[in-house]
C-alpha atoms as a PDB file:
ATOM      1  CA  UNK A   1     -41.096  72.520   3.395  1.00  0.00           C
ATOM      2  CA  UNK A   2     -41.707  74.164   6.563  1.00  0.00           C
ATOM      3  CA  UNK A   3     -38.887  76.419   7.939  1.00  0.00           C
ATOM      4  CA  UNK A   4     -38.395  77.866  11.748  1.00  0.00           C
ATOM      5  CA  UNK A   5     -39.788  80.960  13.085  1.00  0.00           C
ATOM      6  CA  UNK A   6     -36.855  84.013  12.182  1.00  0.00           C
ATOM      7  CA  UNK A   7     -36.730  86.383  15.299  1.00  0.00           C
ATOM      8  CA  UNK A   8     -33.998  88.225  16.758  1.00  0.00           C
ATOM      9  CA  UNK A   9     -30.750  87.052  18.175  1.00  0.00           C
ATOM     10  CA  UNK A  10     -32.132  87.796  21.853  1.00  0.00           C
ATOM     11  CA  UNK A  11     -35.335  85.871  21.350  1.00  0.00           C
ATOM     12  CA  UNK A  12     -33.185  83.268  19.974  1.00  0.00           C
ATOM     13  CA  UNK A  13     -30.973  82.882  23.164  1.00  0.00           C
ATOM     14  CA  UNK A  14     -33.853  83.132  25.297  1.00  0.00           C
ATOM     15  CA  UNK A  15     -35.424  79.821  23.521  1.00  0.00           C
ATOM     16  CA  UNK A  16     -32.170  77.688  22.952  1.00  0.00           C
ATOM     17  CA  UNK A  17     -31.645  78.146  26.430  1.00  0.00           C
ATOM     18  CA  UNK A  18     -35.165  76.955  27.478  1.00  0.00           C
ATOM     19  CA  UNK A  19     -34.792  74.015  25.210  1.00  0.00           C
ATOM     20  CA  UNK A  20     -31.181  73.646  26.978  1.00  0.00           C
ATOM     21  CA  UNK A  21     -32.705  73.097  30.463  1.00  0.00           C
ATOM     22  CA  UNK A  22     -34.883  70.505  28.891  1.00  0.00           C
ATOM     23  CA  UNK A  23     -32.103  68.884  27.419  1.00  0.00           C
ATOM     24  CA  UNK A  24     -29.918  68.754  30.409  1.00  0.00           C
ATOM     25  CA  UNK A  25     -33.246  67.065  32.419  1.00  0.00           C
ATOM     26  CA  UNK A  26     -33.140  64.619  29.242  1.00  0.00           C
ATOM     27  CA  UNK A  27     -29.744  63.865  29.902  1.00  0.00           C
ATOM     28  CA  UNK A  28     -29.616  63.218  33.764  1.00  0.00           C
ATOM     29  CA  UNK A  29     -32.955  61.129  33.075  1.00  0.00           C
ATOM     30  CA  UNK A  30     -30.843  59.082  30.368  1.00  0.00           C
ATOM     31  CA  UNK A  31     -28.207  58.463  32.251  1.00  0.00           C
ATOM     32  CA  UNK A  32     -30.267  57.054  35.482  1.00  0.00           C
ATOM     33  CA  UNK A  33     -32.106  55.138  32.611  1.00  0.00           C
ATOM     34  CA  UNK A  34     -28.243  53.634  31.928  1.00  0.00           C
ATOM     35  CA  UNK A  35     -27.577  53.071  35.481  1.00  0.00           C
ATOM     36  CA  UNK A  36     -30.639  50.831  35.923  1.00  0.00           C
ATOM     37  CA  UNK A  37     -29.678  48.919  32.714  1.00  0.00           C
ATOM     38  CA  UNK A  38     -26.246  48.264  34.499  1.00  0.00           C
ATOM     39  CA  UNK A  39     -27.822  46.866  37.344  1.00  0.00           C
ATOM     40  CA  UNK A  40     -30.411  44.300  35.457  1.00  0.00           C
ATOM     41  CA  UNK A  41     -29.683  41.039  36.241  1.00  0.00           C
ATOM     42  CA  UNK A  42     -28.050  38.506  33.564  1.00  0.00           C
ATOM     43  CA  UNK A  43     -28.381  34.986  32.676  1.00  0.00           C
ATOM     44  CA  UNK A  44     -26.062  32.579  32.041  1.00  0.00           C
ATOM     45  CA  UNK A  45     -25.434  30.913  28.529  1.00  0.00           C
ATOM     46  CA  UNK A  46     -25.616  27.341  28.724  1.00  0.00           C
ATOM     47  CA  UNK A  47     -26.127  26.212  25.020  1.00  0.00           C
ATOM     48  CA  UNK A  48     -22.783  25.651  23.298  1.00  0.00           C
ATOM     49  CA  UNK A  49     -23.558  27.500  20.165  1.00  0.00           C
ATOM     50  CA  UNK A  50     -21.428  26.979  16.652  1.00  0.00           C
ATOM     51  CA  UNK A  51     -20.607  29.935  14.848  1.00  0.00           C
ATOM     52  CA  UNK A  52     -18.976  30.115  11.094  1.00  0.00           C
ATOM     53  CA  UNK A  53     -16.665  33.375  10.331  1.00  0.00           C
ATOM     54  CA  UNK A  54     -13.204  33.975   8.699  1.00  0.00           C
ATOM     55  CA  UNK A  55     -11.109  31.219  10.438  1.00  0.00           C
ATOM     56  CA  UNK A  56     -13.462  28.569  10.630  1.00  0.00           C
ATOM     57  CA  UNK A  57     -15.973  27.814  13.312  1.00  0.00           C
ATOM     58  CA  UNK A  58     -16.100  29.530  16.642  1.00  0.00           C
ATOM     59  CA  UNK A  59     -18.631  29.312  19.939  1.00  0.00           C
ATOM     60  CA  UNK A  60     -19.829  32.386  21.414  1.00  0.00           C
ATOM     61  CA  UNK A  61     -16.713  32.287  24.072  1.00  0.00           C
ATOM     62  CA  UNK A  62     -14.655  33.058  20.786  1.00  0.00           C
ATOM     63  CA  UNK A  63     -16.527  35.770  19.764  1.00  0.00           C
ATOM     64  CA  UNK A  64     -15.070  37.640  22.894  1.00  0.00           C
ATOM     65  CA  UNK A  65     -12.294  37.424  21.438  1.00  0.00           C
ATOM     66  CA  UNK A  66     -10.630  37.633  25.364  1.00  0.00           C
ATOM     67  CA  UNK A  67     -12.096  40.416  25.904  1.00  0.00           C
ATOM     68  CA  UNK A  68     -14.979  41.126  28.586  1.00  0.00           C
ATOM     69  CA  UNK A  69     -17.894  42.047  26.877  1.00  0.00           C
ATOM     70  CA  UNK A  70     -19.949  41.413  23.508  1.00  0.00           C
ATOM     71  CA  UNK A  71     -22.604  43.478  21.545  1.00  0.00           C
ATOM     72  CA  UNK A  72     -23.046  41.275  19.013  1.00  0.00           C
ATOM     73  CA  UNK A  73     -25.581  43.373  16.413  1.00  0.00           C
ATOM     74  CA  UNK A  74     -28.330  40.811  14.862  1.00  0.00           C
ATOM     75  CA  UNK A  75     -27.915  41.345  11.709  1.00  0.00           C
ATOM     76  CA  UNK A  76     -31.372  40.300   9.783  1.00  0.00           C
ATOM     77  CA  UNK A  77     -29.754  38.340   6.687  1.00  0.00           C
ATOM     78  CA  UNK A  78     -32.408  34.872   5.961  1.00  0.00           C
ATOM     79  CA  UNK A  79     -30.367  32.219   4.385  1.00  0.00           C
ATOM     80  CA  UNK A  80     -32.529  32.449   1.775  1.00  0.00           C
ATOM     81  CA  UNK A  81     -32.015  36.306   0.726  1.00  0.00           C
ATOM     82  CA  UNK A  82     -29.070  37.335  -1.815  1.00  0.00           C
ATOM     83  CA  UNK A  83     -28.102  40.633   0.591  1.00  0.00           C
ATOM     84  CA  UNK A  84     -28.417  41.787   3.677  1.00  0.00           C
ATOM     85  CA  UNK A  85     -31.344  44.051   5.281  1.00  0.00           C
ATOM     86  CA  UNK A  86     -30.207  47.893   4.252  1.00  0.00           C
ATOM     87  CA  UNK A  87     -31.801  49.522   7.616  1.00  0.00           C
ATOM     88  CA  UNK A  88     -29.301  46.950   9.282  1.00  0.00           C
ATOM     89  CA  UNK A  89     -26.564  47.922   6.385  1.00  0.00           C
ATOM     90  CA  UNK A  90     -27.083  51.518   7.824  1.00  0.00           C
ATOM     91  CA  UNK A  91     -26.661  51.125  11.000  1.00  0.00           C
ATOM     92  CA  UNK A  92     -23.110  48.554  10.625  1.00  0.00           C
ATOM     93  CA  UNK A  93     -22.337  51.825   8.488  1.00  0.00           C
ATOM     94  CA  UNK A  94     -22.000  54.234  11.193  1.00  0.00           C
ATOM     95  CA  UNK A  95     -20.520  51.891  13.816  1.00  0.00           C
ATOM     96  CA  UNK A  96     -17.500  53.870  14.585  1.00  0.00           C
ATOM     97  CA  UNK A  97     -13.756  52.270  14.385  1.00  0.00           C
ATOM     98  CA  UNK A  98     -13.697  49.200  16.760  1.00  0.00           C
ATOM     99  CA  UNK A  99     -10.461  50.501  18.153  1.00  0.00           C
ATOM    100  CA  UNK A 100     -12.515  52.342  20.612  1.00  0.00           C
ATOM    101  CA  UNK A 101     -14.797  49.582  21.803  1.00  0.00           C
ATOM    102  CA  UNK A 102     -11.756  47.063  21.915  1.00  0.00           C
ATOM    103  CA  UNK A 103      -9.751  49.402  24.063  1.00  0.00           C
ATOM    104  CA  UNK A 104     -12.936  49.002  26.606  1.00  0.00           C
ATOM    105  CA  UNK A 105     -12.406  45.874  26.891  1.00  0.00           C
ATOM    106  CA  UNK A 106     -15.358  45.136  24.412  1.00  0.00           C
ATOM    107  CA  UNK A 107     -15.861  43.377  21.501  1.00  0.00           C
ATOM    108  CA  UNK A 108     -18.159  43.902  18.403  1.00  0.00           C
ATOM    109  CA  UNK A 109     -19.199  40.956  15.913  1.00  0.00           C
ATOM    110  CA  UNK A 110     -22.573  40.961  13.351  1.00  0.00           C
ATOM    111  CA  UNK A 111     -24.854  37.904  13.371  1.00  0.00           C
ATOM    112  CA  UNK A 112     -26.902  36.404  11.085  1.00  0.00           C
ATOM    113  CA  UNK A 113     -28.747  33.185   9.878  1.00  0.00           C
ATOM    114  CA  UNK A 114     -27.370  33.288   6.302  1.00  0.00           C
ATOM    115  CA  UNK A 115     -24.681  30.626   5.481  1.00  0.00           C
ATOM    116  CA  UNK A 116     -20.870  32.297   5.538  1.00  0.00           C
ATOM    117  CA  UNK A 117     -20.520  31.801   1.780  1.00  0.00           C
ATOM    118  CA  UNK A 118     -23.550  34.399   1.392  1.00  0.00           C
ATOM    119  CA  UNK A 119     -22.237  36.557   3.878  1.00  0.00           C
ATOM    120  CA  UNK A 120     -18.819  36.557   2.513  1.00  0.00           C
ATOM    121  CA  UNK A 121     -19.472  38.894  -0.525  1.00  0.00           C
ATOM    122  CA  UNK A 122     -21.898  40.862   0.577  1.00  0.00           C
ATOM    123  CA  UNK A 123     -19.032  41.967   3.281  1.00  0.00           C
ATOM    124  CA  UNK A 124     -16.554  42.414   0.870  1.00  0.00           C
ATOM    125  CA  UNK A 125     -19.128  44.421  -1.338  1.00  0.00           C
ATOM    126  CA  UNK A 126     -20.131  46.715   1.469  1.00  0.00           C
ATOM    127  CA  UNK A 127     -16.178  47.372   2.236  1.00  0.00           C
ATOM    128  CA  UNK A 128     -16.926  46.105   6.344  1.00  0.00           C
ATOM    129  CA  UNK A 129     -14.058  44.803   8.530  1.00  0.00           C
ATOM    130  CA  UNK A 130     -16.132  44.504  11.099  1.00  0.00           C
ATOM    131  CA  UNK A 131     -16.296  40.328  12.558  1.00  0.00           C
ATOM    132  CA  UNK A 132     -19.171  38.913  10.975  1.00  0.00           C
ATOM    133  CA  UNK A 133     -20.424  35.330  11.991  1.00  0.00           C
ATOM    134  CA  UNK A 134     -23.173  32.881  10.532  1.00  0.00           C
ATOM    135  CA  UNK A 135     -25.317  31.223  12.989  1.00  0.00           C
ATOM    136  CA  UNK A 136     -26.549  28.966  10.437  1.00  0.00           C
ATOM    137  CA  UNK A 137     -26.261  25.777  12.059  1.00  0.00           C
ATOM    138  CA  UNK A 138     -27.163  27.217  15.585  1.00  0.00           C
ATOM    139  CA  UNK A 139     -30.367  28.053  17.751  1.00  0.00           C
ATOM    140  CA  UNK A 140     -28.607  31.277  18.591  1.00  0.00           C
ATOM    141  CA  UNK A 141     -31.288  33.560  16.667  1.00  0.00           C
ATOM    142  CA  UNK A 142     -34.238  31.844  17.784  1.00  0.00           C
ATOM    143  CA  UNK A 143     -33.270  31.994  21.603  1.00  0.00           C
ATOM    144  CA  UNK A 144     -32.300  35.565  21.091  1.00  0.00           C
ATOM    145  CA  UNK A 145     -35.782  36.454  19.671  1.00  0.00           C
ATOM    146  CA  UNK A 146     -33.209  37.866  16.344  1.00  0.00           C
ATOM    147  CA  UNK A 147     -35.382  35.158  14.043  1.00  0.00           C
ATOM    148  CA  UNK A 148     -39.070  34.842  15.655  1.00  0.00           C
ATOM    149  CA  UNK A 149     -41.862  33.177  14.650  1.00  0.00           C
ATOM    150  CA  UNK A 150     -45.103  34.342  12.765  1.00  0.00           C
ATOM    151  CA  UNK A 151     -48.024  32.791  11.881  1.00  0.00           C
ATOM    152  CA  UNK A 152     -45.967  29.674  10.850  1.00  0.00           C
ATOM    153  CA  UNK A 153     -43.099  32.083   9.585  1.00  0.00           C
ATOM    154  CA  UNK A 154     -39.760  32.750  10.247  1.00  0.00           C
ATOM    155  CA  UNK A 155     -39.234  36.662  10.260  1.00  0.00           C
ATOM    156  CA  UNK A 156     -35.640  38.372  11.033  1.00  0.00           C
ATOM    157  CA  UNK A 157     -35.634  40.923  13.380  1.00  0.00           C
ATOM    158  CA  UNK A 158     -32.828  43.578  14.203  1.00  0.00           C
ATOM    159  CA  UNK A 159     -31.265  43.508  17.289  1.00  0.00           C
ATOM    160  CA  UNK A 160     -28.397  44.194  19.564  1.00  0.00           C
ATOM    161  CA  UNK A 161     -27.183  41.901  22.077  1.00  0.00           C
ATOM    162  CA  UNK A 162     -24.981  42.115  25.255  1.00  0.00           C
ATOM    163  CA  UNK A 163     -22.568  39.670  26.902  1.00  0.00           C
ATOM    164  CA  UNK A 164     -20.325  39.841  29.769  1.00  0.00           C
ATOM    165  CA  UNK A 165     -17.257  37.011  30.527  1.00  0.00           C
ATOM    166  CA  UNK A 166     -16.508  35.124  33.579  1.00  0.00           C
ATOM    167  CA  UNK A 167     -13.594  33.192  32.791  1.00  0.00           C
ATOM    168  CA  UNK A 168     -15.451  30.674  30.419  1.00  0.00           C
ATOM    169  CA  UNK A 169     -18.869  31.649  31.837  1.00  0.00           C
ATOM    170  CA  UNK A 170     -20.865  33.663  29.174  1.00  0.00           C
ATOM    171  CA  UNK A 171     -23.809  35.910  30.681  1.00  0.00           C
ATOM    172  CA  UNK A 172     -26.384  37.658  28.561  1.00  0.00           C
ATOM    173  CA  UNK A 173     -27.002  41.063  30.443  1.00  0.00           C
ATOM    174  CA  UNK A 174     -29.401  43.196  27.978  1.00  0.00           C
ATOM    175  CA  UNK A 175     -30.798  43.162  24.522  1.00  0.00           C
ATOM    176  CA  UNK A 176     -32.528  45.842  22.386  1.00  0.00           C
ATOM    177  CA  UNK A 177     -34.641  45.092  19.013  1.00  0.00           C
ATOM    178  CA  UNK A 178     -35.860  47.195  16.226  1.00  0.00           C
ATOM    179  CA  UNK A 179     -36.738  50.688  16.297  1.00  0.00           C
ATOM    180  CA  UNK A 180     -34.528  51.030  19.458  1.00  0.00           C
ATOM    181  CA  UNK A 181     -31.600  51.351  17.446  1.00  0.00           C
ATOM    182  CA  UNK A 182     -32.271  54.027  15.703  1.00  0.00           C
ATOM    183  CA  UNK A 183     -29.905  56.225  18.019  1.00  0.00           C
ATOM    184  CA  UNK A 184     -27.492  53.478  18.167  1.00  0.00           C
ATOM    185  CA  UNK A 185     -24.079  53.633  16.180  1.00  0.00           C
ATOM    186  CA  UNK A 186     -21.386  55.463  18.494  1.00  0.00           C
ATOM    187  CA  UNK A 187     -18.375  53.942  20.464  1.00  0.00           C
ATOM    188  CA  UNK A 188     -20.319  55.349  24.097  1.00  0.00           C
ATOM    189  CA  UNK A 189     -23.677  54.475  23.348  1.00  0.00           C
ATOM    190  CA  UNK A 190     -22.974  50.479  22.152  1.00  0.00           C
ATOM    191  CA  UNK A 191     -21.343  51.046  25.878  1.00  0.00           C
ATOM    192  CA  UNK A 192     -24.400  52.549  27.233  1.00  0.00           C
ATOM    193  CA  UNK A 193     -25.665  49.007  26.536  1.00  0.00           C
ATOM    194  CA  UNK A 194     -23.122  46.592  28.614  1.00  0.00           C
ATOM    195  CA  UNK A 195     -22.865  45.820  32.046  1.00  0.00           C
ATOM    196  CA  UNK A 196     -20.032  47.427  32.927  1.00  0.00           C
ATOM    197  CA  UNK A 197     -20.477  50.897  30.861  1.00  0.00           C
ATOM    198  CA  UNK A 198     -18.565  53.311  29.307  1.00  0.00           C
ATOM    199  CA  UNK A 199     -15.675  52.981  31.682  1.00  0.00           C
ATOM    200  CA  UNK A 200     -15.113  49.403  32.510  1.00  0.00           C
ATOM    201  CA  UNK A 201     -12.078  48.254  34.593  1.00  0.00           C
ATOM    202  CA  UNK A 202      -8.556  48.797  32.817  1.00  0.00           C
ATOM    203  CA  UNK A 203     -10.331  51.138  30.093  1.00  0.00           C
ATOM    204  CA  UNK A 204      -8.033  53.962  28.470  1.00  0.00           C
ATOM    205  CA  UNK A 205      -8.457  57.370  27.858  1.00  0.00           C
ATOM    206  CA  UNK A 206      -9.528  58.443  24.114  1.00  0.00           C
ATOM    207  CA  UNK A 207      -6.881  58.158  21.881  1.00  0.00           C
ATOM    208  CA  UNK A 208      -6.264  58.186  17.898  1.00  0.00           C
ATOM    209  CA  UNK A 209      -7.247  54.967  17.082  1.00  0.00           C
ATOM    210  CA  UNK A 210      -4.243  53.622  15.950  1.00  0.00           C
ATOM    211  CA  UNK A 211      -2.442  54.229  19.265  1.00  0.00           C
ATOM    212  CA  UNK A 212      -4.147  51.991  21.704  1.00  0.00           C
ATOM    213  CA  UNK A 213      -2.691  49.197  22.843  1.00  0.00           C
ATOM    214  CA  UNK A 214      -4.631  46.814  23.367  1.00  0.00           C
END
């Protein structure tokens, strides 16, 4: 194992503050980088897609919840496989309390080709509360590149999606796959994601998560 460099307190000041400046460019840079994303242009949904979760089956406009946005994380779980992927067990881990997104007028649900009954207990195992849907019956993670194919195979792929609301018009706005999530996870950068941002229209200020009301 390779430790730092020990020098003095000054020389140390003198270099965290270098590295600051750097990291204050990296910051302005990210968030143009997140105003751009806001300003991509979406597509609307047309397929009427079938979903199977806790109460039964649901289309995409459920999902919402009545809320106005979506990140719905593709969760790579073949039908065929007894558990889910652990990278994608990982990152559902550090997804913060949905209290936060929900009072942002955004929902959160995991995705994933394996049949509900195979999801079921691997949930309850892992301790999530977190929506999870199966998109079994569905072209939902073929058209959102989640399930690809190659060389005649079907391989998952881990994802997250976004979806903004119109009334009953669904709109698919941005989506980010595989290494990409690596510094995903937090309430503000799931946000970072969506059309409308960290601050969408109606949002509160941070509270305890048990006192929103939402």
């Amino acid at each position: 194992m390779s430790f730092p460099e020990i020098v003095s307190r000054e020389r140390w000041r003198a270099a965290r503050e270098e590295l600051r400046r750097k990291e204050e460019a990296a910051r302005r840079a990210r968030e143009a980088l997140d105003a751009e994303r806001r300003r991509l242009p979406m597509v609307e949904v047309d397929p009427e897609y079938v979903f199977e979760g806790g109460d039964g089956k649901a289309t995409l406009l459920d999902l919402f919840e009545g809320r106005a946005q979506l990140v719905v994380h593709h969760f790579m779980f073949a039908p065929e496989w007894e558990t889910g992927c652990p990278c994608c067990a990982a990152f559902l881990d550090q997804v913060g309390h949905l209290a936060h997104l929900r009072a942002r007028n955004t929902s959160f649900a995991a995705v994933s080709r394996a049949p509900f009954t195979r999801i079921l207990p691997f949930k309850a195992r892992m301790g999530w509360a977190v929506p999870w849907y199966s998109s079994a019956h569905s072209d939902f993670n073929r058209d959102f590149e989640a399930t690809v194919e190659t060389d005649g195979e079907l391989v998952e792929r881990a994802g997250v999606s976004c979806f903004l609301r119109d009334h009953d018009r669904v709109f698919h706005t941005y989506s980010l796959y595989d290494d990409g999530l690596d510094v995903l996870g937090t309430t503000a950068a799931l946000l970072d994601l969506t059309a409308l941002g960290r601050n969408p229209a109606g949002s509160d200020r941070l509270r305890l998560h048990d006192e929103y009301d939402y």
